[in-house]
C-alpha atoms as a PDB file:
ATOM      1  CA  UNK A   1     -68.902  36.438  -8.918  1.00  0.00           C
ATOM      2  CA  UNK A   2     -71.309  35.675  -6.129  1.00  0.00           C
ATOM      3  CA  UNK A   3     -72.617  32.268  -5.630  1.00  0.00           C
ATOM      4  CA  UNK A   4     -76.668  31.662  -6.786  1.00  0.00           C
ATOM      5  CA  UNK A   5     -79.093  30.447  -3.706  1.00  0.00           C
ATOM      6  CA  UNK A   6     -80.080  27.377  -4.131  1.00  0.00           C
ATOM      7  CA  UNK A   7     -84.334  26.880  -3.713  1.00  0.00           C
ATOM      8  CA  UNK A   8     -85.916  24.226  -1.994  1.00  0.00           C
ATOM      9  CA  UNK A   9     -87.850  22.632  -4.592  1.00  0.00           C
ATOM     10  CA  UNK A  10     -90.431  20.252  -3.499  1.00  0.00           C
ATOM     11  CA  UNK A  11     -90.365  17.229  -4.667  1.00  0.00           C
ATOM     12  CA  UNK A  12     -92.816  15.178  -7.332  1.00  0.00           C
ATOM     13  CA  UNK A  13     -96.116  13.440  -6.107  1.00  0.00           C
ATOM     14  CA  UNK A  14     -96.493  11.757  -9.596  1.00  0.00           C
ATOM     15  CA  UNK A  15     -95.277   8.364  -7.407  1.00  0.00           C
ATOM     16  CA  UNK A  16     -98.084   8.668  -4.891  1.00  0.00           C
ATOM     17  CA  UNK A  17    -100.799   7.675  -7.564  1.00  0.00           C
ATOM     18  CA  UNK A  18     -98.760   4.120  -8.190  1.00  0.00           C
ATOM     19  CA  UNK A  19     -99.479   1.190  -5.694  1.00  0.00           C
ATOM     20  CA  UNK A  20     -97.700  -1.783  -5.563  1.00  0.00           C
ATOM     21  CA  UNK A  21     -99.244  -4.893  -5.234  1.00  0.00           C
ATOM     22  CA  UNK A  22     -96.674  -7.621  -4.565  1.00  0.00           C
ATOM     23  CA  UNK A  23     -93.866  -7.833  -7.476  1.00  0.00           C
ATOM     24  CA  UNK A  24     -96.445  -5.731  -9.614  1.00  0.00           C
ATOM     25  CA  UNK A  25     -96.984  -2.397  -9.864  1.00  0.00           C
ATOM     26  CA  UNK A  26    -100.406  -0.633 -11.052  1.00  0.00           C
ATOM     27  CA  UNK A  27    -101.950   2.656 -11.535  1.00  0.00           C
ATOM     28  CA  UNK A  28    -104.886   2.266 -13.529  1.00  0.00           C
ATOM     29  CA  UNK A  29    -105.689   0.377 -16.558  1.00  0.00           C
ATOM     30  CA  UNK A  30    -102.660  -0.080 -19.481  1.00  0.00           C
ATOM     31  CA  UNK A  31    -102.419   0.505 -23.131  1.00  0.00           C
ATOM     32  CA  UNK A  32    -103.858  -2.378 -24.781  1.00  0.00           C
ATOM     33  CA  UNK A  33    -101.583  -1.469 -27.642  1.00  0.00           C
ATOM     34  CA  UNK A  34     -98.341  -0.985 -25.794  1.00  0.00           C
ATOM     35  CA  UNK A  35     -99.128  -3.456 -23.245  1.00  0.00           C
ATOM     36  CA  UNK A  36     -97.989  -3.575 -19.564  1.00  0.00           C
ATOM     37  CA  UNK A  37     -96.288  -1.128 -17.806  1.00  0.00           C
ATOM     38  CA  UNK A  38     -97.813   1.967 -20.108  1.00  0.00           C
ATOM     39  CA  UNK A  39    -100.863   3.523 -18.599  1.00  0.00           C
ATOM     40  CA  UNK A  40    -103.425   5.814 -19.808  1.00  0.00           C
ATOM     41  CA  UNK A  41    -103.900   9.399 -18.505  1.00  0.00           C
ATOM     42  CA  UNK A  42    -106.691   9.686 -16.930  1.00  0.00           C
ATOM     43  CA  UNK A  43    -108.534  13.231 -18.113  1.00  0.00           C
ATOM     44  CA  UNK A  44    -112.480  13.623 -17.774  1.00  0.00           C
ATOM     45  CA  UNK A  45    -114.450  12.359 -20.576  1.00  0.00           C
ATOM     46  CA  UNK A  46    -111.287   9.995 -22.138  1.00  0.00           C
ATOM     47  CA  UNK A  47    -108.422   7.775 -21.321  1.00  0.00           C
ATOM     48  CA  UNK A  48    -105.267   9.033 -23.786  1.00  0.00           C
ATOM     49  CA  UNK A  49    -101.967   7.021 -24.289  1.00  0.00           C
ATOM     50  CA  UNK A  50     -98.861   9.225 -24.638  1.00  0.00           C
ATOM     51  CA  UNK A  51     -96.540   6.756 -26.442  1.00  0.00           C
ATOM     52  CA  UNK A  52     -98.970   5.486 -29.669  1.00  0.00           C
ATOM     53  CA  UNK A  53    -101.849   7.986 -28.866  1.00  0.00           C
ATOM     54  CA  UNK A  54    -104.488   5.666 -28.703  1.00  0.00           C
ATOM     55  CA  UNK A  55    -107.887   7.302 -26.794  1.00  0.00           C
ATOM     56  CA  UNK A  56    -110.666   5.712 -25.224  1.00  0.00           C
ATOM     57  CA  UNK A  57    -113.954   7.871 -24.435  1.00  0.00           C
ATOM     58  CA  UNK A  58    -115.520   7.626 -21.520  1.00  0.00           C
ATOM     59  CA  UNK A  59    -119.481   7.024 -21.674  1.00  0.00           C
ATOM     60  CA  UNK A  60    -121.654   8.971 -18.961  1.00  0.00           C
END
């Protein structure tokens, strides 16, 4: 059996939206429900949690 090519597969920019400020890192604001280290995602008209699904609407 012949062997399969391999594909360069380029890698993730999810890291490129993290900063790191000292001994902390940040991205945007946090869950106030699960506290630090679980951000929001940021969509256009609300702020969403992915771990307890708590939302936030953004005012115009």
């Amino acid at each position: 059996m012949a062997k399969k090519k391999v594909k360069n597969k380029n890698p993730s920019k999810k890291w490129t939206k993290y900063k790191i400020e000292g001994n902390k890192v940040s991205k945007g604001r946090s869950c106030p429900k699960c506290g630090e280290g679980v951000f929001f995602a940021n969509h256009k008209d609300r702020l969403y949690c992915g771990k307890c699904h708590y939302m936030e609407v953004l005012k115009k």
